[in-house]
Every structure is written in structure tokens, then in C-alpha cells.
PDB file of N, CA and C in Angstrom:
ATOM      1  N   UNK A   1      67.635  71.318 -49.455  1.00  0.00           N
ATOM      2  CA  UNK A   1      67.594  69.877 -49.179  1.00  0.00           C
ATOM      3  C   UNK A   1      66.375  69.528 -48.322  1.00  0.00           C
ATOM      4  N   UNK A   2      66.067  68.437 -48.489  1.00  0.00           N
ATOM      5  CA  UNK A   2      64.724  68.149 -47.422  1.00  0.00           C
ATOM      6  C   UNK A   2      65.355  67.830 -46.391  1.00  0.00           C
ATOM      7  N   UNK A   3      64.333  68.237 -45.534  1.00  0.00           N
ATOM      8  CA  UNK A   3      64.127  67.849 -43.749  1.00  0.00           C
ATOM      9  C   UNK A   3      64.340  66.879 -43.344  1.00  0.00           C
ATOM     10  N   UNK A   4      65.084  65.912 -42.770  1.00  0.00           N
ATOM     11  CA  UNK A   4      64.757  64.859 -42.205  1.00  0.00           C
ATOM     12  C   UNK A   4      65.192  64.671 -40.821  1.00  0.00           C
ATOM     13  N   UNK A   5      63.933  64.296 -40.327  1.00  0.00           N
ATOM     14  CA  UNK A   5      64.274  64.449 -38.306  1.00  0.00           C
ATOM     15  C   UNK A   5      65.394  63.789 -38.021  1.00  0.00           C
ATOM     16  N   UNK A   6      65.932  64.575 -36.930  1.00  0.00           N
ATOM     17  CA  UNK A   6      67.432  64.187 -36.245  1.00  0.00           C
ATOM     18  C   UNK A   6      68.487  64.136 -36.766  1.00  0.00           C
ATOM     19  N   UNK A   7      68.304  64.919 -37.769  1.00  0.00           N
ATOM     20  CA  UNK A   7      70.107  64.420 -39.370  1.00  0.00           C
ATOM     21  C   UNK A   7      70.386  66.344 -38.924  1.00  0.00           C
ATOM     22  N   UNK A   8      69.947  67.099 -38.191  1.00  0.00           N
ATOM     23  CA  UNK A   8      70.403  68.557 -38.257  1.00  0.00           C
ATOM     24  C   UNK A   8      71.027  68.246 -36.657  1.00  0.00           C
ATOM     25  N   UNK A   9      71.885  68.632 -36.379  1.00  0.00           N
ATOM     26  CA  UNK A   9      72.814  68.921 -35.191  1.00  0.00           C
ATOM     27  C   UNK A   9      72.240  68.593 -33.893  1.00  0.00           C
ATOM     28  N   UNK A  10      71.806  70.383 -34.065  1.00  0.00           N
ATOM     29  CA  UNK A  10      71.230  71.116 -32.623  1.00  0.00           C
ATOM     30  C   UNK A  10      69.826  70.223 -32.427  1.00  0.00           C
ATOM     31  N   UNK A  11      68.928  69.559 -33.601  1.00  0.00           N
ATOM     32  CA  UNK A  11      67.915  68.798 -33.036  1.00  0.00           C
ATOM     33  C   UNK A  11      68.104  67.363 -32.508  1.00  0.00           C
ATOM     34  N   UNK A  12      69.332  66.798 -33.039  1.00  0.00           N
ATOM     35  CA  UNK A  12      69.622  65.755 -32.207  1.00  0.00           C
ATOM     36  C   UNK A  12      70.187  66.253 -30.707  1.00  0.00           C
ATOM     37  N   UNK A  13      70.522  67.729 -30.428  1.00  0.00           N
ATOM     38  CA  UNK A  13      71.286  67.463 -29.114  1.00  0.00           C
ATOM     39  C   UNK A  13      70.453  67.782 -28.195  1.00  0.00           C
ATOM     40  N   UNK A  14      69.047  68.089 -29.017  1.00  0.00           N
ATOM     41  CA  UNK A  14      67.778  68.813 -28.033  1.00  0.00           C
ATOM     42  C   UNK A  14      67.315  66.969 -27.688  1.00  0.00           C
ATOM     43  N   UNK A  15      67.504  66.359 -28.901  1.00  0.00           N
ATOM     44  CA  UNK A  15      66.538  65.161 -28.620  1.00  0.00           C
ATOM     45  C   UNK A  15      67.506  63.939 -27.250  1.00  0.00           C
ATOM     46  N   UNK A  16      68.873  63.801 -27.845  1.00  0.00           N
ATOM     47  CA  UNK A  16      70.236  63.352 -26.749  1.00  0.00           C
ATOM     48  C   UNK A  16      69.587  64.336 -25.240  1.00  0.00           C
ATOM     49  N   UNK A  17      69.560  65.169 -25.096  1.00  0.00           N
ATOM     50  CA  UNK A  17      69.433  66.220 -23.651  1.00  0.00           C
ATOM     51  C   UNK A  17      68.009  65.485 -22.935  1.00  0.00           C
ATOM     52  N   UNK A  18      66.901  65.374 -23.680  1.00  0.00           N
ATOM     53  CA  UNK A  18      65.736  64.518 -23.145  1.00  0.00           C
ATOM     54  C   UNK A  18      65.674  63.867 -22.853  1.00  0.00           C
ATOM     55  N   UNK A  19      66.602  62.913 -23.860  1.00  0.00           N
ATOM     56  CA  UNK A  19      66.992  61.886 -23.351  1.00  0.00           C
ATOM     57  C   UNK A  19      67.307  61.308 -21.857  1.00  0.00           C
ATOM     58  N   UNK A  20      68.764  61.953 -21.825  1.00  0.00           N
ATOM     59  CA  UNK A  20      69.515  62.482 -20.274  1.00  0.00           C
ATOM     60  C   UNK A  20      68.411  62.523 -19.244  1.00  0.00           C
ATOM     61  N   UNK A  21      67.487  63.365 -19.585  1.00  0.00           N
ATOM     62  CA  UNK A  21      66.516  63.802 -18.765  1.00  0.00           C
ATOM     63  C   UNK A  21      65.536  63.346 -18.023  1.00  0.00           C
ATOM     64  N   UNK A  22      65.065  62.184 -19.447  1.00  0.00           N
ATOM     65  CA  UNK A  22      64.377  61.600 -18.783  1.00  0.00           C
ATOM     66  C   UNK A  22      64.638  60.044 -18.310  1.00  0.00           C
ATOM     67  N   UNK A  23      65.796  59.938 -18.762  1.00  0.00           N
ATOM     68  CA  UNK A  23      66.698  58.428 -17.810  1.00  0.00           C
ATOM     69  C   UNK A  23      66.684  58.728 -16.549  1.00  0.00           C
ATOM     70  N   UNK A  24      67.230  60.294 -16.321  1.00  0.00           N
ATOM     71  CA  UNK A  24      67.741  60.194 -15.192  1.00  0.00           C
ATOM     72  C   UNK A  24      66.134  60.632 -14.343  1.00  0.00           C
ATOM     73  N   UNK A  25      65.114  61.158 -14.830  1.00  0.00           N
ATOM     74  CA  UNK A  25      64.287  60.955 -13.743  1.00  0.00           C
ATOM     75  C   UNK A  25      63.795  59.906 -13.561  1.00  0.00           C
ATOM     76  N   UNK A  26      63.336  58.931 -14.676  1.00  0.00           N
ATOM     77  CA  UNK A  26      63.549  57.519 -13.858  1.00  0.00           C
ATOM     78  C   UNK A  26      64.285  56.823 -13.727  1.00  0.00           C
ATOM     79  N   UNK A  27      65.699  57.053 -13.294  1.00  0.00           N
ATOM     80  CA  UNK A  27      66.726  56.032 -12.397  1.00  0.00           C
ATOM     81  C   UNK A  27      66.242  56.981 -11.040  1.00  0.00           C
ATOM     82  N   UNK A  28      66.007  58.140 -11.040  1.00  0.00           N
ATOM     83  CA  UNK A  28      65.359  58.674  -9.791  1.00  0.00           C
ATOM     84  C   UNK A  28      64.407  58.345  -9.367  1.00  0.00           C
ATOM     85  N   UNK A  29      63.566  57.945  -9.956  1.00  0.00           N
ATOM     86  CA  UNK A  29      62.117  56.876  -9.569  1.00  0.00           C
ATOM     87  C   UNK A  29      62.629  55.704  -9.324  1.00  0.00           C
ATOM     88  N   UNK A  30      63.099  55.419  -9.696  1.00  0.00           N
ATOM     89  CA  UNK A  30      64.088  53.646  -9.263  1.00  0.00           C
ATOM     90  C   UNK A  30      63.986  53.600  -7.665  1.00  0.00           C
ATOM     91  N   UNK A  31      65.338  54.438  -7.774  1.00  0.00           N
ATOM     92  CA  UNK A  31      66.212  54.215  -6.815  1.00  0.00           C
ATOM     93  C   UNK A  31      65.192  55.104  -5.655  1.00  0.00           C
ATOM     94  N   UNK A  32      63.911  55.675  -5.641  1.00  0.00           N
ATOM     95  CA  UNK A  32      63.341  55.932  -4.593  1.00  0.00           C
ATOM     96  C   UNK A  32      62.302  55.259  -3.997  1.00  0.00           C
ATOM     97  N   UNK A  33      62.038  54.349  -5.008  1.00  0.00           N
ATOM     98  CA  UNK A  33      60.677  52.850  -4.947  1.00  0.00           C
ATOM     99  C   UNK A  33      61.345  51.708  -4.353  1.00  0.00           C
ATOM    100  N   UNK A  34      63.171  51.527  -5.160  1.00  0.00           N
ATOM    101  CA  UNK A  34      63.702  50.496  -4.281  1.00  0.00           C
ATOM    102  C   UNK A  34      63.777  50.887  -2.595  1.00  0.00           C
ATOM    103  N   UNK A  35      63.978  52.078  -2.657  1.00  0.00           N
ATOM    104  CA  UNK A  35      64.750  52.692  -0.691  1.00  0.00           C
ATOM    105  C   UNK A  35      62.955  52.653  -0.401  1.00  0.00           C
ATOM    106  N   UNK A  36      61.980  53.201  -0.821  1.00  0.00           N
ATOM    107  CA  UNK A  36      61.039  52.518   0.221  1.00  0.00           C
ATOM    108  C   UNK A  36      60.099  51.562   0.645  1.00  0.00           C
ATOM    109  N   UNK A  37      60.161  50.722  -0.765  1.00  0.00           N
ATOM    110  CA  UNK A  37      59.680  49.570  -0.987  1.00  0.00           C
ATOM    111  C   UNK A  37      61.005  48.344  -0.164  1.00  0.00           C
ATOM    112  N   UNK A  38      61.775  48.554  -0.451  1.00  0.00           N
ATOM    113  CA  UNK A  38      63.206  47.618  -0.210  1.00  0.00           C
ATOM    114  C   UNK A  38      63.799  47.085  -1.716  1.00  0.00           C
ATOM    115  N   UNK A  39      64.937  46.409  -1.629  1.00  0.00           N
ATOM    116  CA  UNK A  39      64.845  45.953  -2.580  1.00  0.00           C
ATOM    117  C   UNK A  39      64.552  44.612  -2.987  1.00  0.00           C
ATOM    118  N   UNK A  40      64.433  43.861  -2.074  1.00  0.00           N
ATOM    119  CA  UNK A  40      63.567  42.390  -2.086  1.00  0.00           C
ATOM    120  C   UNK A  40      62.471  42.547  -2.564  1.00  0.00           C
ATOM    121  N   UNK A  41      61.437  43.132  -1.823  1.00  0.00           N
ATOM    122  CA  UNK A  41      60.210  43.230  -2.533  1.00  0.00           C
ATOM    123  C   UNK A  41      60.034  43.902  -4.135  1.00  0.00           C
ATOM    124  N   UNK A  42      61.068  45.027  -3.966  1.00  0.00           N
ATOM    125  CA  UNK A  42      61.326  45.515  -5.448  1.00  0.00           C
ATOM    126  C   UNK A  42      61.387  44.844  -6.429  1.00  0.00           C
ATOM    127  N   UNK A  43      62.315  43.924  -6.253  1.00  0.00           N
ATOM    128  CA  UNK A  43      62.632  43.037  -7.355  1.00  0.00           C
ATOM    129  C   UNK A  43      61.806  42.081  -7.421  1.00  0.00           C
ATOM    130  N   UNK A  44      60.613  41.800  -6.863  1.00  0.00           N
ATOM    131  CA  UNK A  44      59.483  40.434  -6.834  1.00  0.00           C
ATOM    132  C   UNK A  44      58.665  41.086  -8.101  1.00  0.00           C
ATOM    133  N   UNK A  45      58.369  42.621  -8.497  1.00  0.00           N
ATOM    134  CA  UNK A  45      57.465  42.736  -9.522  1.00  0.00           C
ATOM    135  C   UNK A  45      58.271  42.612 -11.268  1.00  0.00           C
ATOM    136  N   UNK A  46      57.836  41.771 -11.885  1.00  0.00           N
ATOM    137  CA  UNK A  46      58.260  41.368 -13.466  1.00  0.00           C
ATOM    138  C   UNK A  46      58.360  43.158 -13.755  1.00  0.00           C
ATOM    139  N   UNK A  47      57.565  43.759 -13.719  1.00  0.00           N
ATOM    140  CA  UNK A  47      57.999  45.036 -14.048  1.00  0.00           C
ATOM    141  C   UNK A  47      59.097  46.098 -13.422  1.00  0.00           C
ATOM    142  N   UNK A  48      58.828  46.202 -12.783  1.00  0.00           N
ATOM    143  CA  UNK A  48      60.189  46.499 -11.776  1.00  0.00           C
ATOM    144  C   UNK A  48      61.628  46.176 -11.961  1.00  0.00           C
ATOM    145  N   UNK A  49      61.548  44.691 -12.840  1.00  0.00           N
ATOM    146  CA  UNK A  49      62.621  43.494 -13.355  1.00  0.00           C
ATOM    147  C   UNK A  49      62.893  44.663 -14.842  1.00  0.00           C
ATOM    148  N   UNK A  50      61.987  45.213 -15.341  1.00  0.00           N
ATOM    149  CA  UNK A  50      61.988  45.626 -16.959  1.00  0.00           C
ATOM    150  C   UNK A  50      62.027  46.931 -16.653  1.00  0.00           C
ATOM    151  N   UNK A  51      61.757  47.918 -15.665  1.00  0.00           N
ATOM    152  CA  UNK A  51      61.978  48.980 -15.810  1.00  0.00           C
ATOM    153  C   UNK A  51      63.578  49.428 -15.919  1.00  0.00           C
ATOM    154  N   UNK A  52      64.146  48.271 -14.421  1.00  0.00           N
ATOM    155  CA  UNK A  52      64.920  48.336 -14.109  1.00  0.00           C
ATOM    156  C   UNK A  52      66.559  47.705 -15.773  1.00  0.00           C
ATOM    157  N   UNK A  53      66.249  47.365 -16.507  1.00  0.00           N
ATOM    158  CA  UNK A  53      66.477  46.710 -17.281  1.00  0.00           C
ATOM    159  C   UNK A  53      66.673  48.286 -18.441  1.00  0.00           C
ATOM    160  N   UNK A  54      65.578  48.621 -18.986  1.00  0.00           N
ATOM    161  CA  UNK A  54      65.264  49.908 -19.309  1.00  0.00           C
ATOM    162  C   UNK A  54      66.446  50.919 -19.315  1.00  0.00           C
ATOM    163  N   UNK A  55      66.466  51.044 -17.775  1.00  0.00           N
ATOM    164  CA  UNK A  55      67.110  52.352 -17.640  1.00  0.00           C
ATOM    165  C   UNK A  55      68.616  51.751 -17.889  1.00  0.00           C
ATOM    166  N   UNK A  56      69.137  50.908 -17.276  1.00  0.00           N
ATOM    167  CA  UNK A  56      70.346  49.993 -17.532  1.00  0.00           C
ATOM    168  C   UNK A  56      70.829  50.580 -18.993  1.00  0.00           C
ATOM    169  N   UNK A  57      69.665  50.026 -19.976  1.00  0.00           N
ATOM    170  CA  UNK A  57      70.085  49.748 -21.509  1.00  0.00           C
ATOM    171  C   UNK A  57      70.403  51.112 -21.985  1.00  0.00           C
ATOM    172  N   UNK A  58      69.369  52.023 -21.089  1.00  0.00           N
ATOM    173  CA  UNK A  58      69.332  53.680 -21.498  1.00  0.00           C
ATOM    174  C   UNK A  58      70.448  54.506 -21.050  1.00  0.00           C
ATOM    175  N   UNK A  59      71.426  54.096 -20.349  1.00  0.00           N
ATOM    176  CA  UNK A  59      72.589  54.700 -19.854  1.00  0.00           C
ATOM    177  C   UNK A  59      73.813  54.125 -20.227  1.00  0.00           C
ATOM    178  N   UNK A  60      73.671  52.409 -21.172  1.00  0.00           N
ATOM    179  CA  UNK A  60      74.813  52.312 -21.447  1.00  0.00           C
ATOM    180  C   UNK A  60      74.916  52.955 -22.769  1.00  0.00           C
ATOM    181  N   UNK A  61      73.621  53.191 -23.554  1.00  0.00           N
ATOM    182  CA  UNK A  61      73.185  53.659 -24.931  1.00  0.00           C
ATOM    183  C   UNK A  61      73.292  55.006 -24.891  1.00  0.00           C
ATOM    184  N   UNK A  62      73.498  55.776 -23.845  1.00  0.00           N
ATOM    185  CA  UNK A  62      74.056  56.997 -23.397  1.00  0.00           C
ATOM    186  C   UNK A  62      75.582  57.160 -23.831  1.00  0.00           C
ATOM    187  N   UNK A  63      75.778  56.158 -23.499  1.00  0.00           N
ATOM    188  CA  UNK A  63      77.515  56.600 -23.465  1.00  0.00           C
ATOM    189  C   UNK A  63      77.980  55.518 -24.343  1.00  0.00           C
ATOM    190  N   UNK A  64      77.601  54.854 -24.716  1.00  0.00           N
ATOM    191  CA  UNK A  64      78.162  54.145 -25.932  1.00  0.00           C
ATOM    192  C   UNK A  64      77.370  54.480 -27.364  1.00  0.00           C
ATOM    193  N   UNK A  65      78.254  54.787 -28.538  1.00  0.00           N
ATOM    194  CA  UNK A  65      77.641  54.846 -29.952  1.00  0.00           C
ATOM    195  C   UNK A  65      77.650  53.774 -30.431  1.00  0.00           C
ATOM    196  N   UNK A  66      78.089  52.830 -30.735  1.00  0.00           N
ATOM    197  CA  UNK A  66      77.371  50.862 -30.711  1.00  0.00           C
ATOM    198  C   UNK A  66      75.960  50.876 -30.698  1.00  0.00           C
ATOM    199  N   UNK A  67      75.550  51.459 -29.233  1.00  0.00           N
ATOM    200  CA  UNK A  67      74.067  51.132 -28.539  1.00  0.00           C
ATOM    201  C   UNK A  67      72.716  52.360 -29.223  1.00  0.00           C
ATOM    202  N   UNK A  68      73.168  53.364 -29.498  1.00  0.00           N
ATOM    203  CA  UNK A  68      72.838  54.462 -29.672  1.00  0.00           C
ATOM    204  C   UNK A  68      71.343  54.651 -30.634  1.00  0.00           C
ATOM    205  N   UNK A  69      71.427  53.494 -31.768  1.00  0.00           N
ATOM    206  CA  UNK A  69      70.538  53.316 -32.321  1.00  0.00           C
ATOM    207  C   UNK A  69      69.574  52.081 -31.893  1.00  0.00           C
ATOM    208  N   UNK A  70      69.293  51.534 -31.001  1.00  0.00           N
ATOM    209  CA  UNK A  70      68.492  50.539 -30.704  1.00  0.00           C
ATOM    210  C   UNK A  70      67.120  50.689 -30.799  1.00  0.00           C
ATOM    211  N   UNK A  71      66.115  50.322 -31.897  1.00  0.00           N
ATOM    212  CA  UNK A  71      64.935  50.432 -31.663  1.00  0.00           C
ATOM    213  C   UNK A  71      64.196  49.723 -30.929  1.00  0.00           C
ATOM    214  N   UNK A  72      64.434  48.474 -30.655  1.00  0.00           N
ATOM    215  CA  UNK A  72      63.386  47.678 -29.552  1.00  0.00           C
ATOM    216  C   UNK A  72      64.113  48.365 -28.034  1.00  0.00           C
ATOM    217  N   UNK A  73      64.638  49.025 -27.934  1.00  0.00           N
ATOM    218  CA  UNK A  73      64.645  49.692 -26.171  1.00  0.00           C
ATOM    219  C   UNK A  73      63.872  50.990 -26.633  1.00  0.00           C
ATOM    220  N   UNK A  74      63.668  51.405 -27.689  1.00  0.00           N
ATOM    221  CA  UNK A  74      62.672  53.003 -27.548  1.00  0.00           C
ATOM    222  C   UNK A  74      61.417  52.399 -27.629  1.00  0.00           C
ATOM    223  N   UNK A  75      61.243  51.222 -28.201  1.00  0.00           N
ATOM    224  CA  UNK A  75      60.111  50.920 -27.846  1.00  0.00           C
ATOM    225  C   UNK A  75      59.371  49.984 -26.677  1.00  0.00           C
ATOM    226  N   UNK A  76      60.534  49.935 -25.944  1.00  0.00           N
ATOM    227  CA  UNK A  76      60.347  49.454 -24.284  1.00  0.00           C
ATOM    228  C   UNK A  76      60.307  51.179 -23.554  1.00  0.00           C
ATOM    229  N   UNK A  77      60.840  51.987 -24.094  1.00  0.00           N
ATOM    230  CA  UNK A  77      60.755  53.595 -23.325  1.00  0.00           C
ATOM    231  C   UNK A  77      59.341  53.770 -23.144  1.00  0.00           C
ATOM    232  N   UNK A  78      59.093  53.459 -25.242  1.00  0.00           N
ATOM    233  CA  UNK A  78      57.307  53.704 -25.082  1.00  0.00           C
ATOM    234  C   UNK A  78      56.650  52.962 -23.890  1.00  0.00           C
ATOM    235  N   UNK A  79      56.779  51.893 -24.065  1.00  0.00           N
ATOM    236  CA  UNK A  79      55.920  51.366 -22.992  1.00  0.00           C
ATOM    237  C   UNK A  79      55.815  51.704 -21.085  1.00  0.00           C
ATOM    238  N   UNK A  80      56.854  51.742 -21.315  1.00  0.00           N
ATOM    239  CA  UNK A  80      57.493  52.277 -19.726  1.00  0.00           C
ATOM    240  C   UNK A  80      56.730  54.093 -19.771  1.00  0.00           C
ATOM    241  N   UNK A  81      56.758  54.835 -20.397  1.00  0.00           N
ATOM    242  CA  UNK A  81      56.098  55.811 -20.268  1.00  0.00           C
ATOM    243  C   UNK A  81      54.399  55.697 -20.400  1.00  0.00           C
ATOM    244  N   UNK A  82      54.292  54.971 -21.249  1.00  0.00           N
ATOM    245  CA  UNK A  82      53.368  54.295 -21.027  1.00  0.00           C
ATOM    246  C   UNK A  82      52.439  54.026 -19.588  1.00  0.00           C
ATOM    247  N   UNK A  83      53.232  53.005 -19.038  1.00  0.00           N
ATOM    248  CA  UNK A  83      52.793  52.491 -17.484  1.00  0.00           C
ATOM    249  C   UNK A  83      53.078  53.783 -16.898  1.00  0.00           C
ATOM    250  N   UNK A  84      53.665  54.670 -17.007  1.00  0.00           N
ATOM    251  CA  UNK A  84      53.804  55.835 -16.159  1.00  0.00           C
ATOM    252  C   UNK A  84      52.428  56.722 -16.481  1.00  0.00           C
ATOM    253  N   UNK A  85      51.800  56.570 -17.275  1.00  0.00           N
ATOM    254  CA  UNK A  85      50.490  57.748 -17.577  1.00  0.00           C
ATOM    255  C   UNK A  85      49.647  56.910 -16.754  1.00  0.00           C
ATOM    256  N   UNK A  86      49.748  55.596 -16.923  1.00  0.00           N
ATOM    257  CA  UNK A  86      48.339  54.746 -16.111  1.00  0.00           C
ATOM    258  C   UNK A  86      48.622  55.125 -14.271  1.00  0.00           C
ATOM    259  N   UNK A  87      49.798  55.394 -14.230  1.00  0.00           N
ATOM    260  CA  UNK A  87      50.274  55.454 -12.714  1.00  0.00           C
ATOM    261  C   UNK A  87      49.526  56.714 -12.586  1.00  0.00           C
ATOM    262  N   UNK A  88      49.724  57.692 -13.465  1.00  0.00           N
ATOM    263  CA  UNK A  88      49.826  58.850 -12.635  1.00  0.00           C
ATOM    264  C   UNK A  88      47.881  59.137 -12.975  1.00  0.00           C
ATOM    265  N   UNK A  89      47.212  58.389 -14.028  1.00  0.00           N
ATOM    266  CA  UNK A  89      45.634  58.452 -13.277  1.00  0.00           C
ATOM    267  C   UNK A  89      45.563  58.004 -12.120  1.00  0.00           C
ATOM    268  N   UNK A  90      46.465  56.788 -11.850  1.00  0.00           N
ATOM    269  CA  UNK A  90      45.772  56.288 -10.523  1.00  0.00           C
ATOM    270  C   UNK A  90      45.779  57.014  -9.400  1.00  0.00           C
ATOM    271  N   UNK A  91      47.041  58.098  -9.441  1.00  0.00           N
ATOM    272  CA  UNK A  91      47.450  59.027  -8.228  1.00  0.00           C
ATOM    273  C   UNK A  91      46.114  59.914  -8.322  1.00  0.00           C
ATOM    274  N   UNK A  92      45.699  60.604 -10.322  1.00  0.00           N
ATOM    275  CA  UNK A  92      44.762  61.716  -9.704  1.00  0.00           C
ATOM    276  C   UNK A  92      43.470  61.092  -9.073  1.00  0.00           C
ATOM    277  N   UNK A  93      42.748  59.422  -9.568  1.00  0.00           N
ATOM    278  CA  UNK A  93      42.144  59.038  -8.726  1.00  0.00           C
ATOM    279  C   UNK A  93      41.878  59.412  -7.139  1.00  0.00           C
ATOM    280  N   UNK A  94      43.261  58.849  -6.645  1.00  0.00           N
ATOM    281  CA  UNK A  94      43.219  58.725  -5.533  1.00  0.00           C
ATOM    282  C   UNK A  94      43.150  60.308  -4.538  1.00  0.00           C
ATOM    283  N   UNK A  95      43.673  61.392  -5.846  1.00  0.00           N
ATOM    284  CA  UNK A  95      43.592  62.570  -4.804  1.00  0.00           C
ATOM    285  C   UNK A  95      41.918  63.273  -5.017  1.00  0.00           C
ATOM    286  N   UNK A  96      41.724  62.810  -6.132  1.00  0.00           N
ATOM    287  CA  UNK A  96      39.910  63.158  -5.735  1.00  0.00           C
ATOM    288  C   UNK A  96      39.383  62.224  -4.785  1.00  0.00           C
ATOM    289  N   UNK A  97      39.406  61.387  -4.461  1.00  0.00           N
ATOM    290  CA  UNK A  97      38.774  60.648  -3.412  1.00  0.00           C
ATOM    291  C   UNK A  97      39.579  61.142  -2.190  1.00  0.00           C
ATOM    292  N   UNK A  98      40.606  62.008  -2.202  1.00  0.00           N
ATOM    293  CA  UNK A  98      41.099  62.476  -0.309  1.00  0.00           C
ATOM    294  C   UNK A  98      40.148  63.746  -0.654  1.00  0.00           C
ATOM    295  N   UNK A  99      40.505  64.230  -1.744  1.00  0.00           N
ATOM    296  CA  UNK A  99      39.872  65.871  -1.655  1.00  0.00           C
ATOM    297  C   UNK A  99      38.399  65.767  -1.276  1.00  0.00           C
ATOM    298  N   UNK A 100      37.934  64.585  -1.532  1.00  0.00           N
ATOM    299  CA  UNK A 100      36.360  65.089  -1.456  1.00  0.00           C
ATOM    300  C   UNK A 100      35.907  63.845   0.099  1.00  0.00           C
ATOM    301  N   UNK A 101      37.173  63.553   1.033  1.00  0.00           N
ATOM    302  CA  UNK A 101      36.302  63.321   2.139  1.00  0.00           C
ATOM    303  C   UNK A 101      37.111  64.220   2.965  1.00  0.00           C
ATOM    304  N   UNK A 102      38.172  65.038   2.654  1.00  0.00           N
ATOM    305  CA  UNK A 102      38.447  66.547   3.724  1.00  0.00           C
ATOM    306  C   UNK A 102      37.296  67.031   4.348  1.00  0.00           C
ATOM    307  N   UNK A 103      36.212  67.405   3.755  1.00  0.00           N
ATOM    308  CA  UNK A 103      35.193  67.985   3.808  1.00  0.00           C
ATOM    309  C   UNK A 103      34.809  67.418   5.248  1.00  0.00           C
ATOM    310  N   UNK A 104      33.821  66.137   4.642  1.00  0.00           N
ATOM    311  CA  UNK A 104      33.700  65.151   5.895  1.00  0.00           C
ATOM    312  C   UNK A 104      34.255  65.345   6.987  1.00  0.00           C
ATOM    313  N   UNK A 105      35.493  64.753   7.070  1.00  0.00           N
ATOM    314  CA  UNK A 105      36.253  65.134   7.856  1.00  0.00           C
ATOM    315  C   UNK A 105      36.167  66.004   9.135  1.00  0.00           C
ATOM    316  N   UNK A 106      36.382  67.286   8.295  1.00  0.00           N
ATOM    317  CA  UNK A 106      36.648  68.743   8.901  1.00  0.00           C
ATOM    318  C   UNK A 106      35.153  68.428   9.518  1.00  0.00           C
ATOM    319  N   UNK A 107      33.865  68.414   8.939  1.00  0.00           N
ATOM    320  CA  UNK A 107      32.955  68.729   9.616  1.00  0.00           C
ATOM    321  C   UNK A 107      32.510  67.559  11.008  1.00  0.00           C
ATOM    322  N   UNK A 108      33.167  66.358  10.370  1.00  0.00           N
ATOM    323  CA  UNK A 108      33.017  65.495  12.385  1.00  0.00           C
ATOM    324  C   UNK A 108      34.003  66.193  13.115  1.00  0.00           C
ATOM    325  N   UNK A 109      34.763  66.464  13.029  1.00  0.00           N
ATOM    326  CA  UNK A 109      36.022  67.124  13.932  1.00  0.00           C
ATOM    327  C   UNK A 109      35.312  68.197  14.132  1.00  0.00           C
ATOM    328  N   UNK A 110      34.640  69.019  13.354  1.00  0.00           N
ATOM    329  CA  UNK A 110      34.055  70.353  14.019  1.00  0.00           C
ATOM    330  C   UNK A 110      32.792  69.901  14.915  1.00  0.00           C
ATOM    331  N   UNK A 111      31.902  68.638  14.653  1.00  0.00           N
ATOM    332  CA  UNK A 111      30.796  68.303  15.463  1.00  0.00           C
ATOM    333  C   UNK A 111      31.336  68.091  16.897  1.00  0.00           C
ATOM    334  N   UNK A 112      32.451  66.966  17.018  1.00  0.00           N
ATOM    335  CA  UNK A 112      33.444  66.487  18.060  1.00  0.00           C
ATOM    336  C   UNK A 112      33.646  67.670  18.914  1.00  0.00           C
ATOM    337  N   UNK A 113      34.424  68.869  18.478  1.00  0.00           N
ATOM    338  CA  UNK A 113      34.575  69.942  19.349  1.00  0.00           C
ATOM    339  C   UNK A 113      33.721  70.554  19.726  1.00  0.00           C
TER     340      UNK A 113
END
């Protein structure tokens, strides 16, 4: 018989498990942006409004088979992973610009002493 993705068992329970996986690391990103951001300010960004929305849809679609097939929330996942690749240039940005004034740094602190 031909192949067709996700109609064999064990590859839907690999694809369901990622799933899990990756809801729950971002309801873990959530809930650690709301505790240090607050949640007032949290909730002022439209995105923040949709991430938060996201994960909602992704945990009731977890546990309900009704929800299970929704294509416009996998393609809010896309996007949301999405904004997560642009995040995480901005982090390596920002750690080449610490890494390369350590240097600096170290050497006024060594002039200083």
C-alpha cells in the first residue's frame, strides 16, 4: 500500500509526543515572560495576546479529538515558531556584541589595577 504521512500508528504518536513537547515548552516560555515581565505589561503586546491564544488552542486540541485536526492553529504554530527563530537571532546578536567587549573590559580593569 502507499505511504501516507501520519495514517501509520507509531508515526502519529512520534508526531502527538512533539507535539506535547513543544506546547509545553512554550506554556513554559509563557508562564516565565508573564512572572518577569508581569502580567499587565504581558498582556499590552498583540502578540503575547496570540501566543497566549496558541498554546490555549494547543492544549485543548491535546485532549480533545473534535479539535485535533485544526489547520489554521498549525498554521498559527508556524508562525509562532516562526517569531521564535527571529528571537533567538536577536539573542545570538546580542551575545556577540557581550563576547566581543569582555575583552575591553578585562583589559581597563587590568589598566585600573
Amino acid at each position: 500500500p502507499p505511504y501516507t504521512p501520519c495514517t501509520h500508528g507509531i508515526i502519529q504518536a512520534l508526531f502527538d509526543l512533539a507535539d506535547l513537547v513543544f506546547t509545553s515548552i512554550f506554556t513554559f516560555e509563557i508562564v516565565i515572560n508573564m512572572i518577569v515581565i508581569g502580567a499587565r505589561t504581558f498582556f499590552k503586546s498583540c502578540f503575547n495576546w496570540m501566543d497566549s491564544a496558541i498554546i490555549a488552542l494547543s492544549w485543548a486540541a491535546a485532549f480533545s479529538s473534535s479539535l485535533q485536526n485544526v489547520s489554521v492553529l498549525r498554521l498559527f504554530r508556524v508562525a509562532r515558531i516562526i517569531r521564535l527563530a527571529r528571537r533567538l537571532t536577536s539573542l545570538k546578536t546580542l551575545a556577540v556584541s557581550v563576547r566581543g567587549a569582555v575583552l575591553p573590559v578585562l583589559n581597563t580593569f587590568g589598566v585600573i589595577l
